[in-house]
C-alpha atoms as a PDB file:
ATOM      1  CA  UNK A   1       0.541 -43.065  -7.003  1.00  0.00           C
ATOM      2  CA  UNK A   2      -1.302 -43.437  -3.719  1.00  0.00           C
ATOM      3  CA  UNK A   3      -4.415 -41.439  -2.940  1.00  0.00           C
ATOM      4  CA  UNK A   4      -2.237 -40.551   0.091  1.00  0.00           C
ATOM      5  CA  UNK A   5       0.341 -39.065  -2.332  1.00  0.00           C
ATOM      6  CA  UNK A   6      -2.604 -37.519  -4.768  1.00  0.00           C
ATOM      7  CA  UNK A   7      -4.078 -35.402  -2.223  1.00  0.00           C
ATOM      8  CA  UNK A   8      -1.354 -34.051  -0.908  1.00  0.00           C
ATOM      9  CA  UNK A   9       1.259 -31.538  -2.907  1.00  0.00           C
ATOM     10  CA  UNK A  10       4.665 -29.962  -1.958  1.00  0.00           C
ATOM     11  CA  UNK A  11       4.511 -26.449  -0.608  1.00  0.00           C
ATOM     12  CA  UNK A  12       7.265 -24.705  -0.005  1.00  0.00           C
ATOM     13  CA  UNK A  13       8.048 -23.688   3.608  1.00  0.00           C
ATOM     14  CA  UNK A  14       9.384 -19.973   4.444  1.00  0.00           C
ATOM     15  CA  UNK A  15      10.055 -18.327   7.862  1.00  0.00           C
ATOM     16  CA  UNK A  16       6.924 -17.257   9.684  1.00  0.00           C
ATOM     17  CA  UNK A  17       8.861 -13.519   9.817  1.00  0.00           C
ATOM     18  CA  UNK A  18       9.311 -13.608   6.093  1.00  0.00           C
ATOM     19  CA  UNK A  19       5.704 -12.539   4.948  1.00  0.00           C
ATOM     20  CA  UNK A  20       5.174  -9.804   7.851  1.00  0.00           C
ATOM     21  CA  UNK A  21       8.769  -8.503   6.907  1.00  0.00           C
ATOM     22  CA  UNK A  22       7.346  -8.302   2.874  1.00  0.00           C
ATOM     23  CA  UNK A  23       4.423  -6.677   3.715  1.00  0.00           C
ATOM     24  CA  UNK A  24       6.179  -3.951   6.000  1.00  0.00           C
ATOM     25  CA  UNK A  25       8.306  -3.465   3.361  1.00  0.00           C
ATOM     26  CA  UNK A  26       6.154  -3.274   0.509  1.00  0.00           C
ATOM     27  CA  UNK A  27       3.777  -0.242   2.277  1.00  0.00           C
ATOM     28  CA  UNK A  28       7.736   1.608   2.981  1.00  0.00           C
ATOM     29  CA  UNK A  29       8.683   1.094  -0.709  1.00  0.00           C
ATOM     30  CA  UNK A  30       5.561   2.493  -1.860  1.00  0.00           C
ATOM     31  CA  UNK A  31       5.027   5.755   0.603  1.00  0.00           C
ATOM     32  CA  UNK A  32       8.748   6.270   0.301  1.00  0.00           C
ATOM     33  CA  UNK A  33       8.496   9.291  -1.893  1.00  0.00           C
ATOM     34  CA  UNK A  34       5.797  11.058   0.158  1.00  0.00           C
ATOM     35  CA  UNK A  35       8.337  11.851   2.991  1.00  0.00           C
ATOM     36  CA  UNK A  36       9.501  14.846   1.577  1.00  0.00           C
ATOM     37  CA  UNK A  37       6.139  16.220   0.616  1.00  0.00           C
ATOM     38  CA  UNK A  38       5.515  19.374   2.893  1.00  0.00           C
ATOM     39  CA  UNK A  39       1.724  19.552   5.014  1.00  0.00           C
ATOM     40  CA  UNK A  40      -1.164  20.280   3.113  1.00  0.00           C
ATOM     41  CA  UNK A  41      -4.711  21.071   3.268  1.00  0.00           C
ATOM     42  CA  UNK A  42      -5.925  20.725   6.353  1.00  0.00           C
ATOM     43  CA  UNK A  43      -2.320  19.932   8.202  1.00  0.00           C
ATOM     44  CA  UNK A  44      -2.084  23.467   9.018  1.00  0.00           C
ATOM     45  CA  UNK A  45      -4.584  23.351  11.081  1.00  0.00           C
ATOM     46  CA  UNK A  46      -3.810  19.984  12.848  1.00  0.00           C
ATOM     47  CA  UNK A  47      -0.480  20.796  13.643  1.00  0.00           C
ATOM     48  CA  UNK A  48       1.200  24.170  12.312  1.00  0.00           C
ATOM     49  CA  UNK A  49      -1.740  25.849  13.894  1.00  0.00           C
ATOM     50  CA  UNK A  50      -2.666  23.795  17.153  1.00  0.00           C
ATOM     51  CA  UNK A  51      -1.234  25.302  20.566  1.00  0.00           C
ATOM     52  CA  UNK A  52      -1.809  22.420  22.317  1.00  0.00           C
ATOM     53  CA  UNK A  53       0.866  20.145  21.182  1.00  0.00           C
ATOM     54  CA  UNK A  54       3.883  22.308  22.119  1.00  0.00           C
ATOM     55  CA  UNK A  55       3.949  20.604  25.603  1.00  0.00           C
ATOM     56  CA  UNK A  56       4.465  17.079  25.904  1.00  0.00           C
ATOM     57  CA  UNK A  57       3.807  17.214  29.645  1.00  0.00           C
ATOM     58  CA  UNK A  58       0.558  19.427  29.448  1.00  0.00           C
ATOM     59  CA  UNK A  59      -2.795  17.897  29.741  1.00  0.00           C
ATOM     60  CA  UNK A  60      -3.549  20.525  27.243  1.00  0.00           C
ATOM     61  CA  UNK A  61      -2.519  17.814  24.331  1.00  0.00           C
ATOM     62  CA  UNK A  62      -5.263  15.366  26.023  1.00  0.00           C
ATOM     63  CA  UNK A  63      -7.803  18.702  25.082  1.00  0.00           C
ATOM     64  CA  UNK A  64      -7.843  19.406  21.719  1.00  0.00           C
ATOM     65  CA  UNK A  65      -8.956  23.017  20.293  1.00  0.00           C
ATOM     66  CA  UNK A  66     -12.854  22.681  20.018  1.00  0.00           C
ATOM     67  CA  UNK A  67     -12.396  24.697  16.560  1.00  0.00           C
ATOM     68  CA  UNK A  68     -13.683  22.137  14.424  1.00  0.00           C
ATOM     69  CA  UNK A  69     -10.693  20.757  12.999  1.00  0.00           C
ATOM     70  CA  UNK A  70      -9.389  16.779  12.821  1.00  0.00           C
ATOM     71  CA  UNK A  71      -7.980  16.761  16.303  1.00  0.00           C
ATOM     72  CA  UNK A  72     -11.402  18.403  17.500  1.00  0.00           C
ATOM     73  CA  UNK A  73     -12.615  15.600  20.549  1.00  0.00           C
ATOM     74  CA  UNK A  74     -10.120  12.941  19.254  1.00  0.00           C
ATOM     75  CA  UNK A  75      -7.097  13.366  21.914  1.00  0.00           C
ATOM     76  CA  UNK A  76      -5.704  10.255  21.081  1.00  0.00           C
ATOM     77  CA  UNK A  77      -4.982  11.698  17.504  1.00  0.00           C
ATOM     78  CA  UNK A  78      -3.804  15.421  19.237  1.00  0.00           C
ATOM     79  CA  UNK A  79      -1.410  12.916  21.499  1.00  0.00           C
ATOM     80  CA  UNK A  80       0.377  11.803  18.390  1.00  0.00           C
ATOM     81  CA  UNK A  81       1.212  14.892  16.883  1.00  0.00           C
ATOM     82  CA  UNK A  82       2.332  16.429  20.825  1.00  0.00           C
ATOM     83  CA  UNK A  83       4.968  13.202  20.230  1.00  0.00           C
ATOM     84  CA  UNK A  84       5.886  14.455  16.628  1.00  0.00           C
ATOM     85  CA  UNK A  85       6.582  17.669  17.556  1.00  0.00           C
ATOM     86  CA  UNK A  86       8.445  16.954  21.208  1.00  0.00           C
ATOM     87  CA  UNK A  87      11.003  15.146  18.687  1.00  0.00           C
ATOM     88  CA  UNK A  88      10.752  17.079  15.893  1.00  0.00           C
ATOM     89  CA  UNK A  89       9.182  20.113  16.413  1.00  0.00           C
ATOM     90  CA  UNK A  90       7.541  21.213  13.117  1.00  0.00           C
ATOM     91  CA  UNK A  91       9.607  19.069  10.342  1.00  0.00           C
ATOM     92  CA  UNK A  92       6.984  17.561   8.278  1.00  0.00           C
ATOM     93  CA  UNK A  93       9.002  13.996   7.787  1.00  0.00           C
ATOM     94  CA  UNK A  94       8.895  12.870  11.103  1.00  0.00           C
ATOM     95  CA  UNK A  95       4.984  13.366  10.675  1.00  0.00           C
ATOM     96  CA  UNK A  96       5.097  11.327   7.417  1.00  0.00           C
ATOM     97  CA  UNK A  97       7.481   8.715   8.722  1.00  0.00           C
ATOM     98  CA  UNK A  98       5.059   7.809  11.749  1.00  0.00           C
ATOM     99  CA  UNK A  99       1.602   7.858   9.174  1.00  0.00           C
ATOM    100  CA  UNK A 100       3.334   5.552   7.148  1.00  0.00           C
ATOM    101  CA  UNK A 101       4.672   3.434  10.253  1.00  0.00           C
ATOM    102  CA  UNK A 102       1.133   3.702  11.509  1.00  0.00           C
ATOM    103  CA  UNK A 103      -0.652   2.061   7.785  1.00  0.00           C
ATOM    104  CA  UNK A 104       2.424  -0.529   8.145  1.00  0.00           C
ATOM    105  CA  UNK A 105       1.205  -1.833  11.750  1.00  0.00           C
ATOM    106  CA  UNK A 106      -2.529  -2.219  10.703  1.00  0.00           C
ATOM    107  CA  UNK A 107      -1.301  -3.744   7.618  1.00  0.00           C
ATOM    108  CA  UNK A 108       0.409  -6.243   9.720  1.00  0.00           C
ATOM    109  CA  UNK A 109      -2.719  -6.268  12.381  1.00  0.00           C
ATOM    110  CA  UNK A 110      -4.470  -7.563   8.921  1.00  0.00           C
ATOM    111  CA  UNK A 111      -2.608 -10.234   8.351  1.00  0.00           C
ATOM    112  CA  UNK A 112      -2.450 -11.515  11.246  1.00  0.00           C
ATOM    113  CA  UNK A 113      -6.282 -11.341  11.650  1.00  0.00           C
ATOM    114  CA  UNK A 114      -6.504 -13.115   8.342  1.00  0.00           C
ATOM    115  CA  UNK A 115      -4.280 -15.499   9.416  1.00  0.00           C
ATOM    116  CA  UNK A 116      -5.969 -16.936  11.761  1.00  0.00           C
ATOM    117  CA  UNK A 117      -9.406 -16.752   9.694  1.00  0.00           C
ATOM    118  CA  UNK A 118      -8.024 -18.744   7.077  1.00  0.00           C
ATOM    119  CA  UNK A 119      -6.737 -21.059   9.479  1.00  0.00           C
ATOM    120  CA  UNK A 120      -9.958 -21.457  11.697  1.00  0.00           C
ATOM    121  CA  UNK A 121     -11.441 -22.630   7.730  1.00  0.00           C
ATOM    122  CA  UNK A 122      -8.273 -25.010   7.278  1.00  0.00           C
ATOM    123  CA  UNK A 123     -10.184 -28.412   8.192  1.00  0.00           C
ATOM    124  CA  UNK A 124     -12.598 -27.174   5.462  1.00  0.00           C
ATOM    125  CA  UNK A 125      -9.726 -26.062   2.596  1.00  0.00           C
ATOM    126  CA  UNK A 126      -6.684 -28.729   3.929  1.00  0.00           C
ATOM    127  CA  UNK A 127      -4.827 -27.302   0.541  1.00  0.00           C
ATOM    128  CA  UNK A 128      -5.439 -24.036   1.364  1.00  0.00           C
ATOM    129  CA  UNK A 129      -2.101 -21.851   1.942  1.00  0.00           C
ATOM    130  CA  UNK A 130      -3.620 -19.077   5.054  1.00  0.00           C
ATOM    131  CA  UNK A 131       0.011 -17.595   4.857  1.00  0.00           C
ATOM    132  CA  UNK A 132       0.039 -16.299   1.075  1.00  0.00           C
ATOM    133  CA  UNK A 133      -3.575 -15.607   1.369  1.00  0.00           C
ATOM    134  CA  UNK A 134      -3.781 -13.138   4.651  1.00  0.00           C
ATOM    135  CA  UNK A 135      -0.768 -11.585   2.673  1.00  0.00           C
ATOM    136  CA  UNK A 136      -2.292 -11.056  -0.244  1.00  0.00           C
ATOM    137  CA  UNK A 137      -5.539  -9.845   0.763  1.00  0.00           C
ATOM    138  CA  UNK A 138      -3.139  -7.672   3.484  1.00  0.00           C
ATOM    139  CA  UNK A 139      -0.791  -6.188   0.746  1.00  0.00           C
ATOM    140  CA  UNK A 140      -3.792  -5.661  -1.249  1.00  0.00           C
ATOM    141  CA  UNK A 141      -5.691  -4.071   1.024  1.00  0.00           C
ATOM    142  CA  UNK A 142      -2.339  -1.832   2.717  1.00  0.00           C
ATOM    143  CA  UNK A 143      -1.465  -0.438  -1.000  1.00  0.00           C
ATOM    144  CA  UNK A 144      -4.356   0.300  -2.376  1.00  0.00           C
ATOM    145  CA  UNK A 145      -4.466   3.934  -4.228  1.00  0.00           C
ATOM    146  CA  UNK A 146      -7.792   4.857  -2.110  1.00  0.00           C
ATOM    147  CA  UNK A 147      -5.233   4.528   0.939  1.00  0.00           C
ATOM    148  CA  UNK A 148      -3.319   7.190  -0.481  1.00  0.00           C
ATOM    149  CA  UNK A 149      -4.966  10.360   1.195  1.00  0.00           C
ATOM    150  CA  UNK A 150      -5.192   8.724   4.915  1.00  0.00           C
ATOM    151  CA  UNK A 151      -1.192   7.968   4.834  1.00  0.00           C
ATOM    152  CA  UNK A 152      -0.033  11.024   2.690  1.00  0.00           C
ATOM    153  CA  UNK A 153      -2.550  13.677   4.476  1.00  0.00           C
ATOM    154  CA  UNK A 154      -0.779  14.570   7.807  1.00  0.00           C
ATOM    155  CA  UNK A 155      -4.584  15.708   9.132  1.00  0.00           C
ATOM    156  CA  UNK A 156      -6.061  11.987   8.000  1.00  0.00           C
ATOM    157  CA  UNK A 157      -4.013  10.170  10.716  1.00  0.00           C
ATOM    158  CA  UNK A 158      -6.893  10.178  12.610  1.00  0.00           C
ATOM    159  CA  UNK A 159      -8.051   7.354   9.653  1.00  0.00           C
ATOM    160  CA  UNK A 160      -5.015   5.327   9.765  1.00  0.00           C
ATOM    161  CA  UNK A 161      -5.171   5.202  13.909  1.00  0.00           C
ATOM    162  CA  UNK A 162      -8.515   4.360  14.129  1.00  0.00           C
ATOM    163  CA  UNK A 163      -8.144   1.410  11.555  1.00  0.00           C
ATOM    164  CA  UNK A 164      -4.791   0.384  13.102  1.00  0.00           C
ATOM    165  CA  UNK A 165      -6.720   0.229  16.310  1.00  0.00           C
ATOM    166  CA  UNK A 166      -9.770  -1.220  14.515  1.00  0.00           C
ATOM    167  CA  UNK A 167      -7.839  -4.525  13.217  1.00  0.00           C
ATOM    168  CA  UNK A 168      -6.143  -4.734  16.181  1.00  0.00           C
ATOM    169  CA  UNK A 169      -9.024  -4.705  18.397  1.00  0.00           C
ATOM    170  CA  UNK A 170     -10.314  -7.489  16.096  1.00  0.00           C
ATOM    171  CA  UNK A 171      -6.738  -9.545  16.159  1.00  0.00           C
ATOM    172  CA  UNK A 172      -6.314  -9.529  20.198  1.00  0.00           C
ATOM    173  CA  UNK A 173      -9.504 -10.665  20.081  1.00  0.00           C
ATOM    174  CA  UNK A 174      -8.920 -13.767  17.448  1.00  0.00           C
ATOM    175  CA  UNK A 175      -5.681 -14.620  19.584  1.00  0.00           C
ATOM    176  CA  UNK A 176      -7.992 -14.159  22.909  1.00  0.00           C
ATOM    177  CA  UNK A 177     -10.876 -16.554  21.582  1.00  0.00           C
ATOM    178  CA  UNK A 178      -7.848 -19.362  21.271  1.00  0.00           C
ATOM    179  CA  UNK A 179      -7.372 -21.923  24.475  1.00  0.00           C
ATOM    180  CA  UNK A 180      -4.231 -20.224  25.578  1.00  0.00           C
ATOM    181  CA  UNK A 181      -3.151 -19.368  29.021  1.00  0.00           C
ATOM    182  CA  UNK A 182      -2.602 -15.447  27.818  1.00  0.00           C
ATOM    183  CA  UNK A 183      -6.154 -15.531  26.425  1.00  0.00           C
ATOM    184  CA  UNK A 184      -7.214 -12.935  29.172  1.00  0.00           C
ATOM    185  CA  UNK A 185      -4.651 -10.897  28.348  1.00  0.00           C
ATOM    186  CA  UNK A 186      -5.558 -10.497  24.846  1.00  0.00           C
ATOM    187  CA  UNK A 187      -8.754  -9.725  25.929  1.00  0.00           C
ATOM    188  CA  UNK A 188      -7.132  -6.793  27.990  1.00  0.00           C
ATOM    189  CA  UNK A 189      -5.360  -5.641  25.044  1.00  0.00           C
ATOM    190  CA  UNK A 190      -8.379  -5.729  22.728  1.00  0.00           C
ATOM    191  CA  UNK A 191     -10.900  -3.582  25.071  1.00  0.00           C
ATOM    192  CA  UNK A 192      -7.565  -1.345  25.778  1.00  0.00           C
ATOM    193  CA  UNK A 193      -7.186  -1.201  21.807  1.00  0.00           C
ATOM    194  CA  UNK A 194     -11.183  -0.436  21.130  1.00  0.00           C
ATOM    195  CA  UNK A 195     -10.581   2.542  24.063  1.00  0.00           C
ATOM    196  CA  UNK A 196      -8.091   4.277  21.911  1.00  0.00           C
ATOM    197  CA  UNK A 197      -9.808   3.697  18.973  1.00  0.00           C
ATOM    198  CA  UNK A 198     -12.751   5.472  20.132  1.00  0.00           C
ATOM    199  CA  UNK A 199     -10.297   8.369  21.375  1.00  0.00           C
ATOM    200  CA  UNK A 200      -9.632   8.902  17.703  1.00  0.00           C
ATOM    201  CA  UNK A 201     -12.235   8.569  15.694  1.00  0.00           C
ATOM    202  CA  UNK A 202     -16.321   8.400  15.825  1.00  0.00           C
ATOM    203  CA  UNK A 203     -16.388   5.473  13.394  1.00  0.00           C
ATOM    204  CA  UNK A 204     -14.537   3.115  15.887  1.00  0.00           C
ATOM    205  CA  UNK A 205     -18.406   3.184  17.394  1.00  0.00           C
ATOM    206  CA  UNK A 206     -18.775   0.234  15.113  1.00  0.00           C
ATOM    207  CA  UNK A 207     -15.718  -2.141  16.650  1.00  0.00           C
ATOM    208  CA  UNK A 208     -17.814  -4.024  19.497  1.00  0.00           C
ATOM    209  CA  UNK A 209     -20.805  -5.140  16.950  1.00  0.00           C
ATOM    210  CA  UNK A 210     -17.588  -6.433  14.462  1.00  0.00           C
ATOM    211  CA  UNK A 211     -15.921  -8.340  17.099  1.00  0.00           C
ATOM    212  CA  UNK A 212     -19.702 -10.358  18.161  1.00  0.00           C
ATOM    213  CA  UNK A 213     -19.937 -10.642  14.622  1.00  0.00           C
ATOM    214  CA  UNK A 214     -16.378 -12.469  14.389  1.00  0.00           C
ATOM    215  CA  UNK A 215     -16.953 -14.636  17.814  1.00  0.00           C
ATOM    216  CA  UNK A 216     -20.161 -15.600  16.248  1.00  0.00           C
ATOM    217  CA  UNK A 217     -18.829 -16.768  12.501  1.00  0.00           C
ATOM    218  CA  UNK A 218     -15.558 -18.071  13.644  1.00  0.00           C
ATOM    219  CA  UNK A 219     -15.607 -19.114  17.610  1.00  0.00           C
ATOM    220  CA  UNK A 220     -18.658 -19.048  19.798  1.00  0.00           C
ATOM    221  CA  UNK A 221     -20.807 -20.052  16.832  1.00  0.00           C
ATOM    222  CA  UNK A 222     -24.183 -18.079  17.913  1.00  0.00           C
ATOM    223  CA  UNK A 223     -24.635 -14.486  19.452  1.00  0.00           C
ATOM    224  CA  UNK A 224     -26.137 -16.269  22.484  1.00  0.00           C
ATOM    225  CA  UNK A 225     -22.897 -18.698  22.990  1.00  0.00           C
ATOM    226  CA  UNK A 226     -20.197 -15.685  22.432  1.00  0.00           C
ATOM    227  CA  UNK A 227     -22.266 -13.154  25.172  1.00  0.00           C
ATOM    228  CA  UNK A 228     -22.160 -15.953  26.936  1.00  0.00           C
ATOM    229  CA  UNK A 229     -18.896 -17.094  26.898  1.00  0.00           C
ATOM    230  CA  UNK A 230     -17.623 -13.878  27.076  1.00  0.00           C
ATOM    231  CA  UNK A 231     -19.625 -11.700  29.152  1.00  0.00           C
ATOM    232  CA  UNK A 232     -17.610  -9.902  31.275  1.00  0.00           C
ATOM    233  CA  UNK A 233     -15.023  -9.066  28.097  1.00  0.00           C
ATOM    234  CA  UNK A 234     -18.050  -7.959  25.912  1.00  0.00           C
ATOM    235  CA  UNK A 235     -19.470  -5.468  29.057  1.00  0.00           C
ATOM    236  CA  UNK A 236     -15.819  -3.763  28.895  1.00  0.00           C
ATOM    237  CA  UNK A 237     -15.922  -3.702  24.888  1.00  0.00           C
ATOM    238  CA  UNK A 238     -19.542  -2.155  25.749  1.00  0.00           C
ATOM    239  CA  UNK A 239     -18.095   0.254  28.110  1.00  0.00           C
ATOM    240  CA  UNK A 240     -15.750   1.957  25.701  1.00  0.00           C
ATOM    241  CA  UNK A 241     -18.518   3.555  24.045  1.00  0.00           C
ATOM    242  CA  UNK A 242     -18.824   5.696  27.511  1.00  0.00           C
ATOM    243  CA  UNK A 243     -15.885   7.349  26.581  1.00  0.00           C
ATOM    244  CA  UNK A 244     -16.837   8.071  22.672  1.00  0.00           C
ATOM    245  CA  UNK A 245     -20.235   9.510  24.016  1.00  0.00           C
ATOM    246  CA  UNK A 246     -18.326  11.729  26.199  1.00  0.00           C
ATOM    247  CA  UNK A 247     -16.329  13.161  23.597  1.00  0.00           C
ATOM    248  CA  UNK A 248     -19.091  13.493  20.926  1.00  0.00           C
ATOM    249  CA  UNK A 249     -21.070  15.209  23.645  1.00  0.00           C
ATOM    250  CA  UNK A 250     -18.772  17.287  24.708  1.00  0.00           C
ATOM    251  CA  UNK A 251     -17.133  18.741  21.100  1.00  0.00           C
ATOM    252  CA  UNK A 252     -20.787  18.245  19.494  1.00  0.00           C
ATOM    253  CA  UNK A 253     -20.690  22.318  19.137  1.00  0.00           C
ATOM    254  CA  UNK A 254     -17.733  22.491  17.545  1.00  0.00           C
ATOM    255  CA  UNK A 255     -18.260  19.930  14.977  1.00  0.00           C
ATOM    256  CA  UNK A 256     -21.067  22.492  12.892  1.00  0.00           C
ATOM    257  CA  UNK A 257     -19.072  22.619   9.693  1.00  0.00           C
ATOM    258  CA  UNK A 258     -18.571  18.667   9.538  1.00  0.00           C
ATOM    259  CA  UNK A 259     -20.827  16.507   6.677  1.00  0.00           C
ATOM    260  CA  UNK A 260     -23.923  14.621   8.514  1.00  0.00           C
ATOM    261  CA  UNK A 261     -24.335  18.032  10.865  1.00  0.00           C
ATOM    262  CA  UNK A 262     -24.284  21.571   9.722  1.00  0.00           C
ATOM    263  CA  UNK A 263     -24.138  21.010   5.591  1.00  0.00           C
ATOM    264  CA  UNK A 264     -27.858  20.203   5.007  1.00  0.00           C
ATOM    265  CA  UNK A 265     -26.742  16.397   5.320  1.00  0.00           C
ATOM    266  CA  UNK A 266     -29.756  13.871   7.304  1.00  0.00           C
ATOM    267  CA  UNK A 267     -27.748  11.919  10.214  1.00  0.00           C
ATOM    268  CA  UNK A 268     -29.646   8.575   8.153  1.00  0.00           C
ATOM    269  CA  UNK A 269     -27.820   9.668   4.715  1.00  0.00           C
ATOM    270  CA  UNK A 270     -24.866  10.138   6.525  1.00  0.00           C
ATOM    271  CA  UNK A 271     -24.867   6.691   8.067  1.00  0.00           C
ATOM    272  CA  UNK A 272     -25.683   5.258   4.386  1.00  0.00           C
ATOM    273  CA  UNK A 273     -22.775   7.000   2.770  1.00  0.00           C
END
């Protein structure tokens, strides 16, 4: 046998639809049985209780009651459930169905983020199958028991937005950083997809420092070369935290009975934990 013919084994070859397809069903299969499970905890409060969803057309959905609940300065989140209830008015399983459609898309943000990881390491690993690996570590990652609460809690979609627009934030920027001629365009997407992000949750603060960490490990190769590079994409990925200052500013009042503010808890031991 040739070295030609050592070094090199048979892998079988599926369609490039097959593994996003597996994963989206997988993260169905497994949440199936928590559609018919009615709100709880603090759903009540999110949507059985919140005024300003009843009105699709109101800004009032963009204005979230300042009461201290999981919609409280996260209008993004408040947005979702004014859609909900416009088609379904108060039946909990269109709530569930779009949580669980919600885990499913930044599964499949994931993979594709992996994807292209593995395959910016492929001149490294040559034998290296990115495919089964980003879907793995995806799958993994998407049914995970500690994912339960953020998919089954109607009030925790304000976790499974901000890590769907997390990854993808992360993946329009891996698919920006290639030499394609829709490379600015995936730049637009990503700063569009941080925006949201911060519109739903405070820990999205942390997207812009992950996506100069990427460009550093896997494109630019030093902080200096990705600024560089990218200036004018990294001063609108900057710029979104404008809009999470506003809101934290704004709600800070209302936000007394949350962990890291009004429980005895140090901002500095919050960060750590």
């Amino acid at each position: 046998m040739s070295s030609a013919q050592s070094s090199s084994f048979p892998r079988a070859r599926f369609p490039a639809w097959l593994a996003p397809l597996a994963l989206t069903l997988a993260v169905a299969l497994v949440y199936a049985n928590s559609l018919s499970a009615p709100f709880l905890f603090d759903d009540a409060g999110a949507v059985l209780g919140n005024p300003t969803i009843r009105d699709l057309t109101s800004l009032a959905v963009l204005s979230p009651p300042a009461d201290g609940s999981t919609t409280t300065g996260r209008p993004v989140v408040n947005f979702s459930y004014a859609l909900n209830y416009a088609f379904g008015g108060e039946h909990v399983v269109g709530y569930r169905v779009v949580n669980v459609a919600i885990h499913a898309l930044a599964a499949l943000a994931l993979f594709g983020l992996l994807r292209r990881m593995f395959l910016s390491l492929r001149h490294k690993f040559p034998l290296f199958n990115c495919d089964a690996a980003a879907l793995a570590a995806a799958a993994l990652w998407a049914l995970h028991p500690l994912q339960t609460e953020s998919v089954v809690c109607i009030a925790q979609r304000t976790e499974t937005l901000c890590g769907l627009f997390f990854l993808f934030t992360l993946y329009a920027f891996a698919r920006s950083a290639e030499p394609t001629p829709r490379a600015r365009w995936w730049q637009v997407l990503s700063v569009g997809s941080c925006l949201l992000g911060m519109a739903a949750k405070e820990v999205m603060v942390t997207a812009p420092l992950v996506v100069l960490l990427y460009d550093r490990t896997f494109a630019a190769g030093t902080f200096a070369g990705a600024l560089r590079l990218r200036r004018g994409y990294y001063a609108a990925l900057a710029g979104t935290w404008l809009l999470l200052a506003f809101l934290v500013l704004q709600n800070s009042g209302a936000r007394g009975a949350s962990a890291g503010f009004g429980l005895g808890v140090t901002p500095w031991t919050y960060l750590l934990t």
